[in-house]
N, C-alpha and C. Protein backbone atom coordinates (compact mmCIF):
# COMPACT_ATOMS: atom_id res chain seq x y z
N UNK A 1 -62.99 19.87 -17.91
CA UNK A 1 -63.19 19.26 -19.21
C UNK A 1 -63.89 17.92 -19.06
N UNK A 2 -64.81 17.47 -20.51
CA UNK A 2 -65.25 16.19 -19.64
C UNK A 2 -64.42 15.27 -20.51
N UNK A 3 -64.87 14.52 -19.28
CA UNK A 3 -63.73 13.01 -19.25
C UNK A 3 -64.13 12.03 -20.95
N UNK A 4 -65.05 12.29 -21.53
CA UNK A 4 -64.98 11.97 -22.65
C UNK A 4 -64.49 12.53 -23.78
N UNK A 5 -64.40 13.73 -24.15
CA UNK A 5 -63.75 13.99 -24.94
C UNK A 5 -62.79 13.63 -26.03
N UNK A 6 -63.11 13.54 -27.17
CA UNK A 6 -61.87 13.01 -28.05
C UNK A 6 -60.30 13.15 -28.65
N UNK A 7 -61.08 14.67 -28.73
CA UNK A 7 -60.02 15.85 -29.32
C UNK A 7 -59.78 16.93 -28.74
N UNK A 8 -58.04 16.82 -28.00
CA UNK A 8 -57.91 18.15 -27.14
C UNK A 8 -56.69 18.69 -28.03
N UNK A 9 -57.24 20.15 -27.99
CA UNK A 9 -55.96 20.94 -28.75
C UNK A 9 -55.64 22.38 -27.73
N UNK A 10 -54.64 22.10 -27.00
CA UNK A 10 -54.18 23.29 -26.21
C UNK A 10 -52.84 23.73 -27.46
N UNK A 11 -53.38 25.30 -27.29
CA UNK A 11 -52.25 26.49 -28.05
C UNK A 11 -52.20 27.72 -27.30
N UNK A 12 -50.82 27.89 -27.12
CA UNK A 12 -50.61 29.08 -26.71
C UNK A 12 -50.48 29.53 -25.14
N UNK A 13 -50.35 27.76 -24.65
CA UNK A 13 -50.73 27.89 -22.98
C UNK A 13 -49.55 28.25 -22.19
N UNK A 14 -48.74 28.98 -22.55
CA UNK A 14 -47.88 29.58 -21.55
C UNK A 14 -47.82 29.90 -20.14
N UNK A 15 -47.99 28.59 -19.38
CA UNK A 15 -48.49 28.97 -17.62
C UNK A 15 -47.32 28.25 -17.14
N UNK A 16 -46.47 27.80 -18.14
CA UNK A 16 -45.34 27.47 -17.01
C UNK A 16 -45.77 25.78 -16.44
N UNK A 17 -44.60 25.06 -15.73
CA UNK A 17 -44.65 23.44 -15.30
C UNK A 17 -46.15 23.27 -14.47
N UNK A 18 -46.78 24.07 -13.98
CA UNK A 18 -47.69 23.51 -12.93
C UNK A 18 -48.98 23.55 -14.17
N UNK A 19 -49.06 24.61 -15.35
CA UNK A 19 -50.29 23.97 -16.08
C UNK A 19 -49.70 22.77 -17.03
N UNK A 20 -48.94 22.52 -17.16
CA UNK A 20 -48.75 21.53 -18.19
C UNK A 20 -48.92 19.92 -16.87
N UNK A 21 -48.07 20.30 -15.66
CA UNK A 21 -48.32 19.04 -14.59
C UNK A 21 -50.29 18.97 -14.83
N UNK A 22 -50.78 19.67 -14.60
CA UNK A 22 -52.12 20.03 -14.82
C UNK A 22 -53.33 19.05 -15.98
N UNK A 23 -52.12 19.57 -16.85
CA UNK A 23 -52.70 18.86 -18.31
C UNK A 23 -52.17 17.40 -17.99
N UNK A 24 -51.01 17.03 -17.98
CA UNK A 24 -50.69 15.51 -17.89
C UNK A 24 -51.76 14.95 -16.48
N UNK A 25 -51.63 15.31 -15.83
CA UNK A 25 -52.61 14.41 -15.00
C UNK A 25 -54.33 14.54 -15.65
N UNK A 26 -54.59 15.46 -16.56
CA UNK A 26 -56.08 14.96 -17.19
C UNK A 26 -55.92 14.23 -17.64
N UNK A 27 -54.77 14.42 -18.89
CA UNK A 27 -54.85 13.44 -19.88
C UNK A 27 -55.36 11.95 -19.44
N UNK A 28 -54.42 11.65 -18.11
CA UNK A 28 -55.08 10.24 -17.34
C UNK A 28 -56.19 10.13 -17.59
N UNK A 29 -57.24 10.69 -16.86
CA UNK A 29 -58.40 10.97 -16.91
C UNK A 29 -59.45 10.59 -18.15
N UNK A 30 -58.55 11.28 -19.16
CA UNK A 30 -59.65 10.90 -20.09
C UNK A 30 -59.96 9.86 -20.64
N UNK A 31 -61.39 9.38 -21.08
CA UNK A 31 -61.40 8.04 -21.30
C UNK A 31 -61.47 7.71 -22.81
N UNK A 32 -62.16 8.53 -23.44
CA UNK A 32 -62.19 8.27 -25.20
C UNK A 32 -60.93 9.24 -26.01
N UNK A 33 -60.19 10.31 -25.42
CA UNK A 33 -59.36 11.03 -25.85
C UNK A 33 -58.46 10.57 -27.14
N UNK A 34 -58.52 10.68 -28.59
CA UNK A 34 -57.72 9.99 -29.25
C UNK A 34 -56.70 11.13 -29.66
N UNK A 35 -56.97 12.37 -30.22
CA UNK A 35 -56.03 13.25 -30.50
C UNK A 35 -55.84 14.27 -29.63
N UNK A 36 -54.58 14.03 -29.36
CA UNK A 36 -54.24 15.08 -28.69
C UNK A 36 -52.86 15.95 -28.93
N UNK A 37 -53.06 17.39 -29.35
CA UNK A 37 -52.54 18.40 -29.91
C UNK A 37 -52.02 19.76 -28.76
N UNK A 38 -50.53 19.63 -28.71
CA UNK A 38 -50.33 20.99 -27.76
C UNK A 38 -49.32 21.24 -28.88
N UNK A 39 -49.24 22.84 -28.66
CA UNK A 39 -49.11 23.86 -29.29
C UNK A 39 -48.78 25.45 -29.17
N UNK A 40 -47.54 25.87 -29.64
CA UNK A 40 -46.46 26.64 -29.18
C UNK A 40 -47.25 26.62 -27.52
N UNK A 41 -46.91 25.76 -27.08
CA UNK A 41 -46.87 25.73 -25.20
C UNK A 41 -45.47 25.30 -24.71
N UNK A 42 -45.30 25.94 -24.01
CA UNK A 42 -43.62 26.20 -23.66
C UNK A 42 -43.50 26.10 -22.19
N UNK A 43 -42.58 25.13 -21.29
CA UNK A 43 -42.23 25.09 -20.27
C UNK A 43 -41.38 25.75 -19.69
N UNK A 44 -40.33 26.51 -20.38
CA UNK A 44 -39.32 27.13 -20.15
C UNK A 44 -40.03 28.92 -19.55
N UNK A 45 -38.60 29.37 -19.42
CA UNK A 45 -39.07 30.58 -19.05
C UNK A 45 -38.91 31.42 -20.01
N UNK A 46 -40.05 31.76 -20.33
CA UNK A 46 -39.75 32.79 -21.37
C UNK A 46 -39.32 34.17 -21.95
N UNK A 47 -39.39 35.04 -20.47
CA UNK A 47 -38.67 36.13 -20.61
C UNK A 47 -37.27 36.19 -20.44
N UNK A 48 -36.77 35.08 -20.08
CA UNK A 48 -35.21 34.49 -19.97
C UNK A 48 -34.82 33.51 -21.22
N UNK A 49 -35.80 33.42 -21.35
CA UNK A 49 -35.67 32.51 -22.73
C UNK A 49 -34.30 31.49 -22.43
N UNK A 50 -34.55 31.13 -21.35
CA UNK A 50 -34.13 29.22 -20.89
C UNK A 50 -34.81 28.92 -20.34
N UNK A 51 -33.98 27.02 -20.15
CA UNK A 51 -35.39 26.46 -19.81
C UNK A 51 -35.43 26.29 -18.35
N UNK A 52 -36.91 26.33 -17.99
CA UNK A 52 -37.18 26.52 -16.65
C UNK A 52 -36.91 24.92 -15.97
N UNK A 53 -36.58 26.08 -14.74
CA UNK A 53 -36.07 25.00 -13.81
C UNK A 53 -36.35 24.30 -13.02
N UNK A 54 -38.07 25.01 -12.54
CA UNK A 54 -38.74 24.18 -11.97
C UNK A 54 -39.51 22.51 -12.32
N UNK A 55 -39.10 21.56 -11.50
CA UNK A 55 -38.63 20.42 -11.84
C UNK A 55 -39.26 19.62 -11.13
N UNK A 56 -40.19 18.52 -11.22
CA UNK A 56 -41.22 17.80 -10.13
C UNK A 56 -40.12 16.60 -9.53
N UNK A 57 -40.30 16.36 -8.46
CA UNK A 57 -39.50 15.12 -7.66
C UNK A 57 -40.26 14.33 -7.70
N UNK A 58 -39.90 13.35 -8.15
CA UNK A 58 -40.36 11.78 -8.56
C UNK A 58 -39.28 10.59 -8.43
N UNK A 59 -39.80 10.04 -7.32
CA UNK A 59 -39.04 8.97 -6.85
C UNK A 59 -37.49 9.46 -6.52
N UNK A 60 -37.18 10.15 -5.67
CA UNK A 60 -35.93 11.13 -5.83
C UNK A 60 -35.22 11.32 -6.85
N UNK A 61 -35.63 11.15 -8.23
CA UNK A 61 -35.32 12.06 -9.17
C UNK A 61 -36.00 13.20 -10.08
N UNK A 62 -34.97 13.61 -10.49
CA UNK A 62 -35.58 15.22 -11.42
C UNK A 62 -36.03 14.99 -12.92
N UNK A 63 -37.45 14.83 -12.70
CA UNK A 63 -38.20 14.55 -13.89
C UNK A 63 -38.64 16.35 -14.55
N UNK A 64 -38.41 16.23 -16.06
CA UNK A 64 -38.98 17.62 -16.58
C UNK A 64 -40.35 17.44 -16.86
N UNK A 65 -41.48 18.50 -17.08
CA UNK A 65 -42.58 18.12 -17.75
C UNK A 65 -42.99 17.12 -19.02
N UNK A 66 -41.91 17.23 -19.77
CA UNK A 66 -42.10 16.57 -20.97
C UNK A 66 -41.68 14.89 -20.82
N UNK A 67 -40.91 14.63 -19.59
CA UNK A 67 -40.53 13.26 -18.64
C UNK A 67 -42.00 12.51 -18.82
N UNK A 68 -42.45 13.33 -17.77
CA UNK A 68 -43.42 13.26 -17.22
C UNK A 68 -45.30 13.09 -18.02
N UNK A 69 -45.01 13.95 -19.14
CA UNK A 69 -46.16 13.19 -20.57
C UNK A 69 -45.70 11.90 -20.67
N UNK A 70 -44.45 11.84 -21.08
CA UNK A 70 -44.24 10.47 -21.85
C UNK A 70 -44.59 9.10 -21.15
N UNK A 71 -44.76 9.41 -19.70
CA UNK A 71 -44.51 7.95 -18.98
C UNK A 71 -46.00 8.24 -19.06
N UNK A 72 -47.00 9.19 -18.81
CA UNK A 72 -48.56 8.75 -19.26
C UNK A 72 -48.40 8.64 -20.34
N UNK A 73 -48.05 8.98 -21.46
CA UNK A 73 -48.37 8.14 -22.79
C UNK A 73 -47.82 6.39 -22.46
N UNK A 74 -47.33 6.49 -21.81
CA UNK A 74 -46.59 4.90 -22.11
C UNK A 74 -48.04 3.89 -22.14
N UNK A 75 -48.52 4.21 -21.25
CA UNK A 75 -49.82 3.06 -20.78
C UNK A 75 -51.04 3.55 -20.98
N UNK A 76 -51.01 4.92 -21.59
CA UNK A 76 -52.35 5.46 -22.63
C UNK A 76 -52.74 4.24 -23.85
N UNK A 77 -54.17 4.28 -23.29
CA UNK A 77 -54.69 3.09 -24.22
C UNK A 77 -55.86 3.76 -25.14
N UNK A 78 -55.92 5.46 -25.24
CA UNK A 78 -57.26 5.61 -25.73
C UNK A 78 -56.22 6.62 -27.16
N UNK A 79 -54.97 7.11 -27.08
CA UNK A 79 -54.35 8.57 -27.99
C UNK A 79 -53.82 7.79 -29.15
N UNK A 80 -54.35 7.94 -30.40
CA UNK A 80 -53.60 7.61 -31.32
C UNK A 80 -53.14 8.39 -32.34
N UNK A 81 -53.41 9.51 -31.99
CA UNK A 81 -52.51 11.08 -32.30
C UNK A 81 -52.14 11.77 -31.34
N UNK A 82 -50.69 11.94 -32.05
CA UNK A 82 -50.02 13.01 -30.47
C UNK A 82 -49.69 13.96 -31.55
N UNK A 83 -49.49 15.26 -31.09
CA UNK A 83 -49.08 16.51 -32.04
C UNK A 83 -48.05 17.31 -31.14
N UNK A 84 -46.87 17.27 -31.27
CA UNK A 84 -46.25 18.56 -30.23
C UNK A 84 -45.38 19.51 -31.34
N UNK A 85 -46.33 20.49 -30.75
CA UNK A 85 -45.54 21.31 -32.63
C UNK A 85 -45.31 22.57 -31.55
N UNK A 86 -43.82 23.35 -32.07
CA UNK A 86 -43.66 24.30 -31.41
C UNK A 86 -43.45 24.29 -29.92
N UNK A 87 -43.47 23.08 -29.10
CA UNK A 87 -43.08 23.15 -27.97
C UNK A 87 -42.27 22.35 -27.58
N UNK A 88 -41.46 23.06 -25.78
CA UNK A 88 -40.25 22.44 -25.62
C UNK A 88 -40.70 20.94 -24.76
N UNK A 89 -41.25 20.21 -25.19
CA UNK A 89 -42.00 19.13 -23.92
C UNK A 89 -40.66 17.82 -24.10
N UNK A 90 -40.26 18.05 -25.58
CA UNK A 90 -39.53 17.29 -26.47
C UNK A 90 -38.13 17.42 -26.47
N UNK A 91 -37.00 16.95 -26.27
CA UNK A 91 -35.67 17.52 -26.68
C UNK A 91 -34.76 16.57 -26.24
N UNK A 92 -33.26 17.07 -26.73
CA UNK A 92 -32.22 16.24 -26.75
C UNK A 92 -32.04 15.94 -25.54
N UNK A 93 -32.99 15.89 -24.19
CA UNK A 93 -32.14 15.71 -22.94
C UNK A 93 -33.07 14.89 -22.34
N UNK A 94 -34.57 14.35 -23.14
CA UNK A 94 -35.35 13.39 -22.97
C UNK A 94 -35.38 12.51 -23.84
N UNK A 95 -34.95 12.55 -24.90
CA UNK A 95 -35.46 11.80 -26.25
C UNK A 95 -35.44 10.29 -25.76
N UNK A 96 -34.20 10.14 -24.87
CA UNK A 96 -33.90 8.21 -24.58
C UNK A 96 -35.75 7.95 -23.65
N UNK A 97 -36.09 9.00 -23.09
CA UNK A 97 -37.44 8.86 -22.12
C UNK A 97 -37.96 8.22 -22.97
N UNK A 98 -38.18 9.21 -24.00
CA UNK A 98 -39.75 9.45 -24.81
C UNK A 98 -39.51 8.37 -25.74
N UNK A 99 -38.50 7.59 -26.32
CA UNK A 99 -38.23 6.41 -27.26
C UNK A 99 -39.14 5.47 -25.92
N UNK A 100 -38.27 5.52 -25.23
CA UNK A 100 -38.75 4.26 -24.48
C UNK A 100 -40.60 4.18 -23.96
N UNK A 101 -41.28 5.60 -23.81
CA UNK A 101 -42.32 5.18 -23.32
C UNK A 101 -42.73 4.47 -24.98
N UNK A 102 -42.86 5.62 -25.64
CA UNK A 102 -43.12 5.05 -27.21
C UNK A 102 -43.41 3.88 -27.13
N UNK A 103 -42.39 3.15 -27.09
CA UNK A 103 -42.54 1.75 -27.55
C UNK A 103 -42.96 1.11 -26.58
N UNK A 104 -43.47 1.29 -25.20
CA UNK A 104 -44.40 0.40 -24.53
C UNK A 104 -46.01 1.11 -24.80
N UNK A 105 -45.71 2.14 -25.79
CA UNK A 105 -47.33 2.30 -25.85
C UNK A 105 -47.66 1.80 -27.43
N UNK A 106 -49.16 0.92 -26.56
CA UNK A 106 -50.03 -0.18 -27.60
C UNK A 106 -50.90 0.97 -28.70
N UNK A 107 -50.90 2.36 -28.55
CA UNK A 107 -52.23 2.40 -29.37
C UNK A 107 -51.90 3.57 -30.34
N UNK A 108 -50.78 5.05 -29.86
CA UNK A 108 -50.39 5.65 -30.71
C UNK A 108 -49.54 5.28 -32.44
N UNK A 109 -50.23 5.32 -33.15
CA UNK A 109 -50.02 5.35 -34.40
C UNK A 109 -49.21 6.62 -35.32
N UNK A 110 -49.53 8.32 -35.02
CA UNK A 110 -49.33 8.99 -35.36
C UNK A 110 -48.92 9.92 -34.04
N UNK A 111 -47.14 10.43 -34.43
CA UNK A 111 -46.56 11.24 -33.71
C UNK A 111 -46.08 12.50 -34.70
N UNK A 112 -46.42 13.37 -34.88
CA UNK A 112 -46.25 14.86 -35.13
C UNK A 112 -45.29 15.49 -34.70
N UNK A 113 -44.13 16.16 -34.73
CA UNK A 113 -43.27 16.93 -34.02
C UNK A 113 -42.96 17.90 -35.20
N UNK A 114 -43.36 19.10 -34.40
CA UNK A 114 -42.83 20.51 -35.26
C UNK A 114 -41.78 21.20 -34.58
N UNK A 115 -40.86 21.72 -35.31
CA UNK A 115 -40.21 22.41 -34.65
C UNK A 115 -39.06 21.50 -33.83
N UNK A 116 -38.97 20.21 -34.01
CA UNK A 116 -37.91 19.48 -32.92
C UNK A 116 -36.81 18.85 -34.31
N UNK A 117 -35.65 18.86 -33.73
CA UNK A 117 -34.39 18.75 -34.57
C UNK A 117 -34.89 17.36 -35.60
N UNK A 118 -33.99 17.25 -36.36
CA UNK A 118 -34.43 16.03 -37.16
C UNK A 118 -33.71 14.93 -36.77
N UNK A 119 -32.28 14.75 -35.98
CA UNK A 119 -32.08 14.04 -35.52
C UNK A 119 -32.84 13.63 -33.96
N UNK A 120 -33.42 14.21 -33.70
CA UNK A 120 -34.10 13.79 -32.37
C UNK A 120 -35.47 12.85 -33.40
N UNK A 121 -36.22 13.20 -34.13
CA UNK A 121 -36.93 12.49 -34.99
C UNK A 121 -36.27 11.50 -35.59
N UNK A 122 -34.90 11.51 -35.89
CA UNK A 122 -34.63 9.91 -36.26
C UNK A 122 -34.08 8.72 -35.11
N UNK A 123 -33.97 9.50 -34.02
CA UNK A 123 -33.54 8.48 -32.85
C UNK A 123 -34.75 7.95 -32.65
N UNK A 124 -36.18 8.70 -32.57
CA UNK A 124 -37.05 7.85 -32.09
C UNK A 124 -37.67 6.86 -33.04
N UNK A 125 -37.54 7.37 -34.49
CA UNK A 125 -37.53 6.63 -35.88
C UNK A 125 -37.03 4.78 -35.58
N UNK A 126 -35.88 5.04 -35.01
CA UNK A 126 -34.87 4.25 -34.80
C UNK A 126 -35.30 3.23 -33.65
N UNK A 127 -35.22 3.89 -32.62
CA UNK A 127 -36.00 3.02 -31.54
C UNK A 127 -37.03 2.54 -31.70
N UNK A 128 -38.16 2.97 -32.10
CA UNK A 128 -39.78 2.26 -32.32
C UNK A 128 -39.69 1.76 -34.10
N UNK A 129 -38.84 1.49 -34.41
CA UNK A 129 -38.68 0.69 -35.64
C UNK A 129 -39.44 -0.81 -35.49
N UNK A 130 -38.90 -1.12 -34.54
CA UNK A 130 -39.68 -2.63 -34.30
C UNK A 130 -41.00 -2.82 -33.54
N UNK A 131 -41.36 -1.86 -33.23
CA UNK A 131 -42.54 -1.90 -32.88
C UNK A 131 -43.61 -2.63 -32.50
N UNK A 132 -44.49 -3.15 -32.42
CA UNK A 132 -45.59 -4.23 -32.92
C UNK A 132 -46.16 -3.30 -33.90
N UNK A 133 -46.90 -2.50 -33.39
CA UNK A 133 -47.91 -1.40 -34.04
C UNK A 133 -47.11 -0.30 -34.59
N UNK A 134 -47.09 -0.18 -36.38
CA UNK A 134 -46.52 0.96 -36.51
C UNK A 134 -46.83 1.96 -36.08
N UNK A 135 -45.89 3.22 -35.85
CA UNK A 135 -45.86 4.61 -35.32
C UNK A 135 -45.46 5.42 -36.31
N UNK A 136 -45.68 6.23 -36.93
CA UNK A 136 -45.84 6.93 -38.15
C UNK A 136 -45.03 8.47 -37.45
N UNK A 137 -43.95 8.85 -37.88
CA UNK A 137 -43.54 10.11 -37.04
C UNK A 137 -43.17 10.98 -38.44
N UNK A 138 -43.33 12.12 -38.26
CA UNK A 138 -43.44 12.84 -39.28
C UNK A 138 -42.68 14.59 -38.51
């Protein structure tokens, strides 16, 4: 993909932790990228329908894929749309992650979540309340 690009919309990418590890390390990469949209893409396993267990080691701990977006969003300076609709990147067993990169990131404005509980949308409501830059979560 080239490194300029504005607008990436992956749907339907069902390859499991190593394409989504895949996707988070472009995202780095890109330099003008402002929206970025994934979509029913699922880390888990899906013919077991739980979630998968394969798990990246980072700093001897067990980071999930969706860990692992959030800390590149933290210091993403180009995304000011994130969209995660329909996928598990998000959930009650990261949410304290994903509050916290949130609010060290300077440039996202608009966060999208489909499909994720409504209390997981008001914890992060809650946390990036003070913000500098509003974050608009819907």
């Amino acid at each position: 993909l080239p490194l300029t690009i504005k607008r990436l919309t992956i749907e339907k990418a069902n390859f499991g932790v190593e394409f989504v590890e895949a996707l988070i390390q472009q995202v780095k990469r890109f330099k003008n990228l402002k929206h970025l949209m994934i979509s029913k893409t699922y880390v888990r396993d899906e013919k077991k329908g739980i979630w998968n267990t394969l798990v990246r080691l980072v700093g001897g701990k067990k980071q999930k894929a969706g860990v692992r977006l959030a800390k590149v969003l933290a210091t993403n300076t180009t995304i000011k749309t994130l969209e995660l609709r329909r996928t598990d990147l998000i959930g009650s067993e990261n949410v304290e992650q994903w509050g916290n990169s949130l609010l060290n990131n300077n440039t996202l404005t608009n966060l999208v979540l489909d499909m994720v509980d409504a209390d997981i949308k008001e914890n992060l409501k809650t946390k990036t309340k003070d913000r500098t830059l509003t974050l608009e979560i819907a």
